[in-house]
C-alpha atoms as a PDB file:
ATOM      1  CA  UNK A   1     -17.164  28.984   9.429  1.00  0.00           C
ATOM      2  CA  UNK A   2     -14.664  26.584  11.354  1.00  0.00           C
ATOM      3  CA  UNK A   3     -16.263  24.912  14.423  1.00  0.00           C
ATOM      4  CA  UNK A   4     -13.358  25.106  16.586  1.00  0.00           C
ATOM      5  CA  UNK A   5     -14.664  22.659  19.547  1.00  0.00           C
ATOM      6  CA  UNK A   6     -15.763  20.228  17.289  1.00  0.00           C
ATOM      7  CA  UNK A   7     -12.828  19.882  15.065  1.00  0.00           C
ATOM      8  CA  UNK A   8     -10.852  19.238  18.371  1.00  0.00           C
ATOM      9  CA  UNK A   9     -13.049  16.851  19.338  1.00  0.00           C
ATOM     10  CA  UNK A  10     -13.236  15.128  16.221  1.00  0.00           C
ATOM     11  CA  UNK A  11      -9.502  14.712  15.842  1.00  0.00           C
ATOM     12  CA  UNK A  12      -9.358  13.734  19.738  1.00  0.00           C
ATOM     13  CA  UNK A  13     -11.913  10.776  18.712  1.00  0.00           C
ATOM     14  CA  UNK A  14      -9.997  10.040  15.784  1.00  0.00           C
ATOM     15  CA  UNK A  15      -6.711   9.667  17.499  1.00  0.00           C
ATOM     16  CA  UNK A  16      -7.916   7.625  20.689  1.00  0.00           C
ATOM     17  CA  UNK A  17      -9.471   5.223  17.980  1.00  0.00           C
ATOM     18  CA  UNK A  18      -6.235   5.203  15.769  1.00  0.00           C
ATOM     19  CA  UNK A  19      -4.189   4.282  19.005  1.00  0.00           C
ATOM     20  CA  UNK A  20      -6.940   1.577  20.388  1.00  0.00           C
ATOM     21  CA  UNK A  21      -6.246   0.304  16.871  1.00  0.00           C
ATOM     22  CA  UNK A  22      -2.898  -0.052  17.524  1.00  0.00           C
ATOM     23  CA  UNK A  23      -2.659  -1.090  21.118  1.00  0.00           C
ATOM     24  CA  UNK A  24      -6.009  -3.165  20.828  1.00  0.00           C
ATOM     25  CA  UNK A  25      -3.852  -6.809  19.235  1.00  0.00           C
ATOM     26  CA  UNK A  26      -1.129  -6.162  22.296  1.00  0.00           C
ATOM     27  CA  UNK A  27      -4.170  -6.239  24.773  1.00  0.00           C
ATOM     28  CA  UNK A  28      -5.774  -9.378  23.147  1.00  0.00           C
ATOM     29  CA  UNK A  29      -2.860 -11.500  22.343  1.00  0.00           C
ATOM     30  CA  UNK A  30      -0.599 -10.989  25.726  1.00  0.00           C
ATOM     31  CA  UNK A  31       1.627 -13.572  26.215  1.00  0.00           C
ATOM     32  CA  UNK A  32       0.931 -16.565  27.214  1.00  0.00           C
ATOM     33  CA  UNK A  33      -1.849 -16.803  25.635  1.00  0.00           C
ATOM     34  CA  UNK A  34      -2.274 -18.768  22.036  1.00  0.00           C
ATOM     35  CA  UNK A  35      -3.123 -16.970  18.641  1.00  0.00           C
ATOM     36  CA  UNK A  36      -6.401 -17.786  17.245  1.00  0.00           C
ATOM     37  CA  UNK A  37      -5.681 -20.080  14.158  1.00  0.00           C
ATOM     38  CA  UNK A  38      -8.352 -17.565  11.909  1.00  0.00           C
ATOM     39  CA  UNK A  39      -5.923 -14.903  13.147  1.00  0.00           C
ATOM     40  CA  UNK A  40      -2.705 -16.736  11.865  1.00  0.00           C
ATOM     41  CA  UNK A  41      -4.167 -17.718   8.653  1.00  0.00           C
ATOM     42  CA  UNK A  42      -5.031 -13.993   7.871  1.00  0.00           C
ATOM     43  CA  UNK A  43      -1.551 -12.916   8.738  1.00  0.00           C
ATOM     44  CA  UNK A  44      -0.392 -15.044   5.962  1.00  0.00           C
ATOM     45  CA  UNK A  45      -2.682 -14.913   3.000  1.00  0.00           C
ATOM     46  CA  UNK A  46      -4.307 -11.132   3.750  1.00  0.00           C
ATOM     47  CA  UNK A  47      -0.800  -9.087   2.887  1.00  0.00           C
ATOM     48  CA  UNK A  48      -0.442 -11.172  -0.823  1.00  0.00           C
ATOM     49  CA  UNK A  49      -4.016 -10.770  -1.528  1.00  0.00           C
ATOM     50  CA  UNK A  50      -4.135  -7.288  -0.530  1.00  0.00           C
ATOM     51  CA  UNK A  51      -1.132  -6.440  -2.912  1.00  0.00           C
ATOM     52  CA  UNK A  52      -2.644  -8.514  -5.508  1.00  0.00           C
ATOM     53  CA  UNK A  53      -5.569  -6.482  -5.325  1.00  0.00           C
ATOM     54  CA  UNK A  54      -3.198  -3.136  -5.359  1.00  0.00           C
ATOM     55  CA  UNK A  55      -1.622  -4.285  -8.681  1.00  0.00           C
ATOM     56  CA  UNK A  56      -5.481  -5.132 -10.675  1.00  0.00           C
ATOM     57  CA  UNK A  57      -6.482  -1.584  -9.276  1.00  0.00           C
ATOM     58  CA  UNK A  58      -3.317   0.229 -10.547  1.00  0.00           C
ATOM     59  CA  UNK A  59      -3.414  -1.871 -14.043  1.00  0.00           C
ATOM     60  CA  UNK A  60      -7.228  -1.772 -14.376  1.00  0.00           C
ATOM     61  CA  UNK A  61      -7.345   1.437 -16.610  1.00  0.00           C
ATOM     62  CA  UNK A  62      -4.413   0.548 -18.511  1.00  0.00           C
ATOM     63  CA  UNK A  63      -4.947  -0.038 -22.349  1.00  0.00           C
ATOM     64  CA  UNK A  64      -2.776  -2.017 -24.394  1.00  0.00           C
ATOM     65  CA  UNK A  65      -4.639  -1.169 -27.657  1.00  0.00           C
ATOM     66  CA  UNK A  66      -3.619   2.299 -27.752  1.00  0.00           C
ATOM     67  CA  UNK A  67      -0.287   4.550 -27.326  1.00  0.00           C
ATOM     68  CA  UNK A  68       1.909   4.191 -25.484  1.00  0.00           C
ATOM     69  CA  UNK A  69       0.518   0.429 -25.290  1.00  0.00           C
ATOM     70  CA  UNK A  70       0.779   0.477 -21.122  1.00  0.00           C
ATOM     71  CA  UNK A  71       4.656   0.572 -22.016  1.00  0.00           C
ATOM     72  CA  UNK A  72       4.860   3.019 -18.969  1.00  0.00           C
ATOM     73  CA  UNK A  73       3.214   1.248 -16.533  1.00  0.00           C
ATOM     74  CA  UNK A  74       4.938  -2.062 -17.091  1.00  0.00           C
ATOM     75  CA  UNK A  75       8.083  -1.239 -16.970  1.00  0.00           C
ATOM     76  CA  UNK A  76       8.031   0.673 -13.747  1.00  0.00           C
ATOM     77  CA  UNK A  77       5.952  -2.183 -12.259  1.00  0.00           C
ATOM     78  CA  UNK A  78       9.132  -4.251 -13.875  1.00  0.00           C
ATOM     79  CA  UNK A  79      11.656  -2.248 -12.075  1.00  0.00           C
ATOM     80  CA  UNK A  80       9.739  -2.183  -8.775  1.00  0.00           C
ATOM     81  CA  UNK A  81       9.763  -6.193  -8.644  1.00  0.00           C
ATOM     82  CA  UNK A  82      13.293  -6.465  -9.929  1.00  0.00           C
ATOM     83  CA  UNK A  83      14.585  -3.713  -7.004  1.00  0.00           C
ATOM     84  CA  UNK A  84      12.456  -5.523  -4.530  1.00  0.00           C
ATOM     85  CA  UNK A  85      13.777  -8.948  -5.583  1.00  0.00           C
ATOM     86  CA  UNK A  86      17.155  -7.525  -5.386  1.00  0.00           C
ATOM     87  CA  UNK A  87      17.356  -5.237  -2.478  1.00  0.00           C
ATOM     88  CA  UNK A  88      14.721  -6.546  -0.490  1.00  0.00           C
ATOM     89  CA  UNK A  89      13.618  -2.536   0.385  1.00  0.00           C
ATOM     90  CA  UNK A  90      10.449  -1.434  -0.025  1.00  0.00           C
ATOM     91  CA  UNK A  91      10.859   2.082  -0.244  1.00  0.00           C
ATOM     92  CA  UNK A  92      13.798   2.074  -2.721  1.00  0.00           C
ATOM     93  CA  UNK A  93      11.244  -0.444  -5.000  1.00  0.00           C
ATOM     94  CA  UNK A  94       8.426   2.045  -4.772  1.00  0.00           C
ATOM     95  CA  UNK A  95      10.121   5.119  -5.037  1.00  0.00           C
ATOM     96  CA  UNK A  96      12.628   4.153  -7.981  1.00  0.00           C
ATOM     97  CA  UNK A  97       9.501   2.361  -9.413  1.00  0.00           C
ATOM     98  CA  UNK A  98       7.346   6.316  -8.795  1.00  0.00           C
ATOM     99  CA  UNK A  99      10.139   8.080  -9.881  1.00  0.00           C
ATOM    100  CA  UNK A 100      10.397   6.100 -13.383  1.00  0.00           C
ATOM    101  CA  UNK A 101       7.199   6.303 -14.123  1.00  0.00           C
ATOM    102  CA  UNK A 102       6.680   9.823 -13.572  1.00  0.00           C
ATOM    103  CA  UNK A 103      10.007   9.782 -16.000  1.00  0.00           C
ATOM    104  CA  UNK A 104       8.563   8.080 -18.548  1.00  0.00           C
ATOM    105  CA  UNK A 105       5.264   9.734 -19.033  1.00  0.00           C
ATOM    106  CA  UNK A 106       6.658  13.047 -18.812  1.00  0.00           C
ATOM    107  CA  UNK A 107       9.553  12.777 -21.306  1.00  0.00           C
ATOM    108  CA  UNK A 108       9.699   9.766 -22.919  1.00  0.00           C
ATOM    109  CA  UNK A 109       6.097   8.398 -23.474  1.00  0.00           C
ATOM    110  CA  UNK A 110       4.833  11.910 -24.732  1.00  0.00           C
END
């Protein structure tokens, strides 16, 4: 049975948190007031690594040695850097780089 109370609760606590989140660097860093160096440094090297990351997870269970030889995977991961290279839009990458994949393992790579 659904615990009404608590369920509002719970996604009360869960939005003030979300919002402190987001209001929480505006607070800190007003202006006038310098940006920790630490803080600087991890705006520039986090976002790479974390998409580095992204790409080993989404490769990891990939196999080369077997059919379709990760033919799939590559070449939507091809057409996702070319778009973004290109167009400079990160939905149009992702979603032309989605939609071909889901295109090539459905009807091509069967």
């Amino acid at each position: 049975m659904i615990n009404v109370p608590y369920s509002i609760l719970l996604i009360a606590v869960m939005s003030g948190v979300s919002a402190l989140l987001r209001f929480l660097p505006f607070i800190i860093f007003h202006e006038g007031r310098e940006t920790p160096q630490i803080i600087t440094y991890l705006g520039k090297y986090l976002p790479p690594a974390l998409i580095a990351m992204l790409v080993i997870y989404c490769f990891k269970s990939v196999s080369i040695v077997s059919r379709p030889h990760g033919l799939p995977e590559f070449i939507a991961a091809a057409l996702v850097a070319i778009l973004h290279i290109w167009k400079r839009n990160t939905l149009l990458s992702i979603g032309a780089g989605t939609i071909c994949y889901m295109i090539l393992i459905q009807f091509v790579f069967v």
